[in-house]
C-alpha atoms as a PDB file:
ATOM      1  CA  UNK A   1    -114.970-109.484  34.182  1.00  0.00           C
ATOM      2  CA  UNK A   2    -115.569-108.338  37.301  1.00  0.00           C
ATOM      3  CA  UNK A   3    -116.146-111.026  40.385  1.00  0.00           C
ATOM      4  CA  UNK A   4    -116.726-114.020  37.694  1.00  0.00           C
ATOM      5  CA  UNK A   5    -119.411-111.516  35.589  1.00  0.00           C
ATOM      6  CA  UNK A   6    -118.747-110.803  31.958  1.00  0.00           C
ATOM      7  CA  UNK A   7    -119.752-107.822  30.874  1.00  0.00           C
ATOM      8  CA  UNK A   8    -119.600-106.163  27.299  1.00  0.00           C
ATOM      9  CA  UNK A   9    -120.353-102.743  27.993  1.00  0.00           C
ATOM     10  CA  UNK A  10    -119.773 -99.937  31.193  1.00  0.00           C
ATOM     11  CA  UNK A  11    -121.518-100.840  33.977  1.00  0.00           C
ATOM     12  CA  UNK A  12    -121.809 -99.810  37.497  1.00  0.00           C
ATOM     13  CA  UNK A  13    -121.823-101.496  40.610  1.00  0.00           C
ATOM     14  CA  UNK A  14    -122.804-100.738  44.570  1.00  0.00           C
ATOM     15  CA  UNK A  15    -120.312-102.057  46.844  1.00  0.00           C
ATOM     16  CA  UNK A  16    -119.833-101.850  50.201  1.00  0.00           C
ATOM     17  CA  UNK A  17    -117.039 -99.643  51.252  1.00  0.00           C
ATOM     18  CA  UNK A  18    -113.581-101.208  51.939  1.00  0.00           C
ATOM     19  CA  UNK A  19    -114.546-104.553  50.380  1.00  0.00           C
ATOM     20  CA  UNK A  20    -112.501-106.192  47.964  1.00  0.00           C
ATOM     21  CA  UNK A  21    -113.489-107.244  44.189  1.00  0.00           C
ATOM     22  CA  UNK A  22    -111.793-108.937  41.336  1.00  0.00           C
ATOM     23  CA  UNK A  23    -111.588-107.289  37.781  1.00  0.00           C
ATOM     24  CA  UNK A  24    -110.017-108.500  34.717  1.00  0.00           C
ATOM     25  CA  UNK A  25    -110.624-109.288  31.608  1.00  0.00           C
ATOM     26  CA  UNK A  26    -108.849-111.524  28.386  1.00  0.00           C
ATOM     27  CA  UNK A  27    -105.744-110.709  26.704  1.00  0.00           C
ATOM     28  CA  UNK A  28    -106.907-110.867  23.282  1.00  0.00           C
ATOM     29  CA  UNK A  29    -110.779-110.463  21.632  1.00  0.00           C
ATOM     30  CA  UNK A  30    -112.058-111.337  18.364  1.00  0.00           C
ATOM     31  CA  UNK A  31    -113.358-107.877  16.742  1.00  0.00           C
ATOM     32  CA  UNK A  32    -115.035-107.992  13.036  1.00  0.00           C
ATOM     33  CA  UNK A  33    -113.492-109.605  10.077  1.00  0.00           C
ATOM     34  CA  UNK A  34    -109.797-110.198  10.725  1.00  0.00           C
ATOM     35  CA  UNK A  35    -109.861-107.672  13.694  1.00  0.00           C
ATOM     36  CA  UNK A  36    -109.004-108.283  17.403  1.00  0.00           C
ATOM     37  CA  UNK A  37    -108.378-106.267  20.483  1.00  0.00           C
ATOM     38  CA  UNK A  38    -105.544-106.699  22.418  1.00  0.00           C
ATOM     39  CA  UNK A  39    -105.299-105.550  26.860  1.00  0.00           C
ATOM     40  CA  UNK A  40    -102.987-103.179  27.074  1.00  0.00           C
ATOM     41  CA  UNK A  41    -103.091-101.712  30.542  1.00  0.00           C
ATOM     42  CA  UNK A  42    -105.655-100.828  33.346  1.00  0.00           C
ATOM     43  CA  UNK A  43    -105.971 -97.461  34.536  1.00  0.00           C
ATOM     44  CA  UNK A  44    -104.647 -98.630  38.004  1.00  0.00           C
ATOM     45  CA  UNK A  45    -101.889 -99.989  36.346  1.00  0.00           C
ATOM     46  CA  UNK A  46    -102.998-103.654  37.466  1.00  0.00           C
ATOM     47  CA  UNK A  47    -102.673-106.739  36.212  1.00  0.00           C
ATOM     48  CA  UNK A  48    -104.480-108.378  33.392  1.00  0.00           C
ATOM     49  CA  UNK A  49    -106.780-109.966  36.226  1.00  0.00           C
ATOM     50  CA  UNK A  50    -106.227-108.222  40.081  1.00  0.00           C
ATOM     51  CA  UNK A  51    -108.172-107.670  43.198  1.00  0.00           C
ATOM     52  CA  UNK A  52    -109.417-103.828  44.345  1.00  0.00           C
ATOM     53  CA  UNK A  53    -110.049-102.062  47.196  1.00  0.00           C
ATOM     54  CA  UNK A  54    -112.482 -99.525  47.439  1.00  0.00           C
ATOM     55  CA  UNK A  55    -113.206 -96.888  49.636  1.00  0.00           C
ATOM     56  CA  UNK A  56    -114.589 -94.174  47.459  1.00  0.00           C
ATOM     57  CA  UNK A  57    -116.258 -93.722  44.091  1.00  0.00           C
ATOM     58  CA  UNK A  58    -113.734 -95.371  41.671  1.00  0.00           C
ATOM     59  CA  UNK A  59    -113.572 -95.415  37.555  1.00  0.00           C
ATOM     60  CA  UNK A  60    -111.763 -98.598  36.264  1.00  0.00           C
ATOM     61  CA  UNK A  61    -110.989 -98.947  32.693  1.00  0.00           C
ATOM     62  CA  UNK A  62    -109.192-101.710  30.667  1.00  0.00           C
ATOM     63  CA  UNK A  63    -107.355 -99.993  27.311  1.00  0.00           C
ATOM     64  CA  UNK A  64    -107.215-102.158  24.275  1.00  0.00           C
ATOM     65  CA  UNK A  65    -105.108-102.071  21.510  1.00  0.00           C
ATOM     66  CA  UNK A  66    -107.065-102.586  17.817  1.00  0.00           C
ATOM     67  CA  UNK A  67    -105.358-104.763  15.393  1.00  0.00           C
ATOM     68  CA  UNK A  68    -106.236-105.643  12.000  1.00  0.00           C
ATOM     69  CA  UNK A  69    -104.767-108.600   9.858  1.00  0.00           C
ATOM     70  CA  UNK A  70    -102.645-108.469   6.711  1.00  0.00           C
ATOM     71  CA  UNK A  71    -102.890-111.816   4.587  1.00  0.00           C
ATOM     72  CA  UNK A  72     -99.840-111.292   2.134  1.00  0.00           C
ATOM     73  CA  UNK A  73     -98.944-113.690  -0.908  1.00  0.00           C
ATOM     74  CA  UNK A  74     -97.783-114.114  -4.145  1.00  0.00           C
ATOM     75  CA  UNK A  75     -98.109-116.639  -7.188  1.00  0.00           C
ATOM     76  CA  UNK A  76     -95.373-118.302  -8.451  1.00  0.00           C
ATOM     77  CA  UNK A  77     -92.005-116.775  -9.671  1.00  0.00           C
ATOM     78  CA  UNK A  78     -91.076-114.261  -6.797  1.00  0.00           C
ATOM     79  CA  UNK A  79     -91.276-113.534  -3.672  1.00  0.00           C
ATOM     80  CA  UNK A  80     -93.232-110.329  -1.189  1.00  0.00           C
ATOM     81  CA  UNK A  81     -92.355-109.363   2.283  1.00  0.00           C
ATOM     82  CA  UNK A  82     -93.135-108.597   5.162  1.00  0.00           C
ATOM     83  CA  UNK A  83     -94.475-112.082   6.120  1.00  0.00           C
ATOM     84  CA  UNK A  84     -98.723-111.685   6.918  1.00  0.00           C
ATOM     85  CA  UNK A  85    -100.159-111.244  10.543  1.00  0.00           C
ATOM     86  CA  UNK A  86    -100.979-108.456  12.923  1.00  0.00           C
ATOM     87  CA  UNK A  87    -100.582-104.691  12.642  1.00  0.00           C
ATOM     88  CA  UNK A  88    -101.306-102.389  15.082  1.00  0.00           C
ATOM     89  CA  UNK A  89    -104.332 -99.946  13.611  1.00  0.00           C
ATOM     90  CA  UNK A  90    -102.850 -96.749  12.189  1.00  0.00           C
ATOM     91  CA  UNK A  91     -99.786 -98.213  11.666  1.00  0.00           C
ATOM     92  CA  UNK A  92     -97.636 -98.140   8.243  1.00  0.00           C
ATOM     93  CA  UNK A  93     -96.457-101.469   6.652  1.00  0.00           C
ATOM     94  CA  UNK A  94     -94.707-101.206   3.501  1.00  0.00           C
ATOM     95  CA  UNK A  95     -94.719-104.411   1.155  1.00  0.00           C
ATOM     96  CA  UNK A  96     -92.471-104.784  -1.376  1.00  0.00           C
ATOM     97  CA  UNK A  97     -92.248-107.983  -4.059  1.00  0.00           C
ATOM     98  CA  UNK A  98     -89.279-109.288  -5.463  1.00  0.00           C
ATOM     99  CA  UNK A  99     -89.448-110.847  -8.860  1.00  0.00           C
ATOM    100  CA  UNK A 100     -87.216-114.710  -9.443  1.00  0.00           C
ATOM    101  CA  UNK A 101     -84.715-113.945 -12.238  1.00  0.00           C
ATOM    102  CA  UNK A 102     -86.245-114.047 -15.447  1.00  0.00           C
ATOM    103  CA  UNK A 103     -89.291-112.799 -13.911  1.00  0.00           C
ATOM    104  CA  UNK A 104     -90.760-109.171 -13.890  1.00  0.00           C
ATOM    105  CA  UNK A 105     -93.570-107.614 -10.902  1.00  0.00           C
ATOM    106  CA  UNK A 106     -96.875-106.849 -12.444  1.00  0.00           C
ATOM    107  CA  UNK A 107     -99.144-105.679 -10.109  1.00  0.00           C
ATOM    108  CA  UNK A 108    -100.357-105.979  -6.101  1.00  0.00           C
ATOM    109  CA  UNK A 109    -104.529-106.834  -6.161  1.00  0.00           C
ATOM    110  CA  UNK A 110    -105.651-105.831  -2.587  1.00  0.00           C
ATOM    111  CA  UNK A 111    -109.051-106.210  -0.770  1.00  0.00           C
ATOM    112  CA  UNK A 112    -110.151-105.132   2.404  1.00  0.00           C
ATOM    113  CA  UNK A 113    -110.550-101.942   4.019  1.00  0.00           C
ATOM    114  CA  UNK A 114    -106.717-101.609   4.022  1.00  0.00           C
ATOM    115  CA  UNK A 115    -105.842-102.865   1.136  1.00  0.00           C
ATOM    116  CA  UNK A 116    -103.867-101.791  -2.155  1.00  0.00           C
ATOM    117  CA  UNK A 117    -104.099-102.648  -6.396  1.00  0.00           C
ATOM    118  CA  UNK A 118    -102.082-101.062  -8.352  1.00  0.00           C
ATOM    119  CA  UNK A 119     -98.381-100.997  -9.903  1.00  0.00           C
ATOM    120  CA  UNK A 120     -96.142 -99.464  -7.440  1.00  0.00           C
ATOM    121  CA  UNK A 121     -93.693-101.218  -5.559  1.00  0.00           C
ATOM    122  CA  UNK A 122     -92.742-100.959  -3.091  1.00  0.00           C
ATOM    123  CA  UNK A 123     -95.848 -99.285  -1.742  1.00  0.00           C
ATOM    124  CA  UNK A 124     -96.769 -98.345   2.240  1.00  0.00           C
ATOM    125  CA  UNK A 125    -100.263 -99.488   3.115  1.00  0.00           C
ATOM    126  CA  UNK A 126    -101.475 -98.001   6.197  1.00  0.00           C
ATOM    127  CA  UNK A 127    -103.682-100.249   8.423  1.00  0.00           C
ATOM    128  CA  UNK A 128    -107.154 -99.058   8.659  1.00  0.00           C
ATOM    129  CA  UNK A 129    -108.799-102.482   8.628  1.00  0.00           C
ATOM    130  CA  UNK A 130    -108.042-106.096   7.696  1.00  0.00           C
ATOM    131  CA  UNK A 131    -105.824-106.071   4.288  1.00  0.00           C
ATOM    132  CA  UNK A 132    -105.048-109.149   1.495  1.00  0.00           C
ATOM    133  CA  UNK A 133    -102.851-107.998  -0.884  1.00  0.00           C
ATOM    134  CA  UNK A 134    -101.571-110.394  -3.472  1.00  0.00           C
ATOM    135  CA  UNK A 135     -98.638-109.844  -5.602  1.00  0.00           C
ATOM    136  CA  UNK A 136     -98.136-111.312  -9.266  1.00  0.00           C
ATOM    137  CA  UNK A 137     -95.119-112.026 -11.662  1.00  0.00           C
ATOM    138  CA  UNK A 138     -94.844-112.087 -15.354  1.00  0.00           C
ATOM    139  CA  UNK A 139     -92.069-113.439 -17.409  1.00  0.00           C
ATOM    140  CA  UNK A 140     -89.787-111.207 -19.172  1.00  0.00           C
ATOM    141  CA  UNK A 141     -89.561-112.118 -22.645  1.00  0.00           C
ATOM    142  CA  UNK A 142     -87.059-110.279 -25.641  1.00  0.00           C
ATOM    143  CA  UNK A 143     -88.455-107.824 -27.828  1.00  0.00           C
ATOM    144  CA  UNK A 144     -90.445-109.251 -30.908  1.00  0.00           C
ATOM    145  CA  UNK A 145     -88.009-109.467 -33.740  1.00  0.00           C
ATOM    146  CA  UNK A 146     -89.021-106.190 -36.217  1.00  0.00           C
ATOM    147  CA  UNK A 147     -89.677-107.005 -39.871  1.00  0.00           C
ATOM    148  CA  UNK A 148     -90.242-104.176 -42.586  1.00  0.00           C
ATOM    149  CA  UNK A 149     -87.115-102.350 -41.872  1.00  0.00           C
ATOM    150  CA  UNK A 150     -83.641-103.455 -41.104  1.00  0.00           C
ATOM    151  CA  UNK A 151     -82.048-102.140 -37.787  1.00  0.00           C
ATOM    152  CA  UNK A 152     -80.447 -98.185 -38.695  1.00  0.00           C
ATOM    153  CA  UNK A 153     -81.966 -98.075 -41.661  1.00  0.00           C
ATOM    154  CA  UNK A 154     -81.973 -94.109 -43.683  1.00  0.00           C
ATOM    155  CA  UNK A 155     -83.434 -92.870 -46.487  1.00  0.00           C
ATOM    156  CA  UNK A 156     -87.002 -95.452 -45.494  1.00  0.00           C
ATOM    157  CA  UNK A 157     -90.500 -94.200 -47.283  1.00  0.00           C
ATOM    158  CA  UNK A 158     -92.570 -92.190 -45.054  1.00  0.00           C
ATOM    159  CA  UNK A 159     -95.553 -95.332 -44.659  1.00  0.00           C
ATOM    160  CA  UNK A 160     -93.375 -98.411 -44.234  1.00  0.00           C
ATOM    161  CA  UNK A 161     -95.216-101.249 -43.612  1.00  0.00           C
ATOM    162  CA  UNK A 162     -93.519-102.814 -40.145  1.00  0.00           C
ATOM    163  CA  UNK A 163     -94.793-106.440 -38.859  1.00  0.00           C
ATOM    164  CA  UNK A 164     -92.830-108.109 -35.992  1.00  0.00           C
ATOM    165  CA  UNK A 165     -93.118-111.952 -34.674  1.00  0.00           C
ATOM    166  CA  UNK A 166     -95.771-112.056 -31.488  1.00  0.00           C
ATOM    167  CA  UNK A 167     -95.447-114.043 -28.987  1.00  0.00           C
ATOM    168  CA  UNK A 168     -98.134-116.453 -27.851  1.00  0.00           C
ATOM    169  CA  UNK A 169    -100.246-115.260 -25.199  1.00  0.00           C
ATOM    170  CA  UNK A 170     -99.362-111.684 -25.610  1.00  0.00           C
ATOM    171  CA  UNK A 171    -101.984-109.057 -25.193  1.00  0.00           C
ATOM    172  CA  UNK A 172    -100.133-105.312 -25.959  1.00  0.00           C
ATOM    173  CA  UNK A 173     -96.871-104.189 -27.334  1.00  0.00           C
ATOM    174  CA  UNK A 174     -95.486-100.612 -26.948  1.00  0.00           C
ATOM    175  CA  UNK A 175     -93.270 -99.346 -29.907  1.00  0.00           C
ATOM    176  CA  UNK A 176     -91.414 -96.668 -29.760  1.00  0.00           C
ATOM    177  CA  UNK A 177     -90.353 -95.016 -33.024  1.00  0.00           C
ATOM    178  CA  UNK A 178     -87.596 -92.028 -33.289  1.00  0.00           C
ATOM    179  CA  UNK A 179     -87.633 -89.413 -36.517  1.00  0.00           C
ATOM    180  CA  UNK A 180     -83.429 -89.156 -35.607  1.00  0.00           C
ATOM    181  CA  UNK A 181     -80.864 -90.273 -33.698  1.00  0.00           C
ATOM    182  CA  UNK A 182     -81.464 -88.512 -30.699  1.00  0.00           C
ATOM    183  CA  UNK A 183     -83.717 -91.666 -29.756  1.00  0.00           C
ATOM    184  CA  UNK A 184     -85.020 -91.910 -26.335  1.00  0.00           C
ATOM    185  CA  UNK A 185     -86.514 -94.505 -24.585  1.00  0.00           C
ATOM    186  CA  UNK A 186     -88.666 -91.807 -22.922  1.00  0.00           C
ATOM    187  CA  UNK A 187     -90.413 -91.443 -26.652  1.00  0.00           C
ATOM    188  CA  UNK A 188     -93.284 -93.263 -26.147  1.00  0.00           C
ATOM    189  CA  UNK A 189     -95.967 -93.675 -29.182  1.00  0.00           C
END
């Protein structure tokens, strides 16, 4: 603003030398989508709105900083930090969700420009636009009971015929089957 005109853009203005003008501008603007651009400083280090003197060709320019928005949430059954609102752009933010006991972390689903899906946690998002990231829980239920073959069974045919008791609701089950007793739970089938 610069003696009660807006402008949007650099401009230049005649004035008569020795006379005194008033430039500012607003703390914070709304950029795009869950953007905004905060004042930061004028290059002659005056305030936020401030009168000028000139005698001379002069350059003024107001520095913003860019920040974006991080909507953060989670279902039921646990818990995510940090809490959402502003990050500075460029900067790091690392979100982390805690499960309620009982509970397991599934996955974060993440839209915007900044944000994250996947399975990691915690995971470091860094803030190159407007971010909702949205964590979800599962419930941790006991392994299906086995039926076909009791528990440390030997001497068992080659095709044995297993079955266990689903659960309702369930949509995969990992088994893990050993050929000794040098089981690990790193055996994946």
């Amino acid at each position: 603003i610069v003696d009660s005109f807006a402008m949007v853009a650099p401009d230049t203005f005649s004035w008569l030398l020795n006379s005194s003008h008033t430039i500012g501008t607003v703390a914070s603007q709304d950029g795009e989508t869950a953007t905004r651009y905060l004042w930061t400083v004028w290059s002659d280090v005056g305030a936020i709105s401030h009168t000028v003197t000139v005698n001379r060709d002069t350059t003024f320019t107001a520095d913003f900083q860019t920040q974006h928005y991080l909507f953060i949430g989670s279902g039921v059954n646990g818990a995510v930090q940090p809490g959402e609102g502003w990050q500075n752009e460029g900067s790091t933010v690392e979100i982390s969700a805690t499960p309620d006991p009982g509970y397991g972390f599934i996955e974060w689903t993440g839209t915007g420009p900044g944000g994250y899906s996947g399975f990691s946690n915690p995971v470091t998002l860094t803030m190159t636009g407007w971010a909702t990231q949205m964590a979800s829980f599962g419930i941790i239920l006991p392994p299906p009971s086995l039926a076909g073959i009791p528990n440390h069974s030997v001497d068992q045919p080659i095709t044995p015929r297993l079955s266990w008791n689903s659960y309702p609701g369930a949509t995969k089950y990992i088994v893990q089957v050993a050929t000794d007793t040098l089981f690990s739970l790193q055996s994946n089938i």
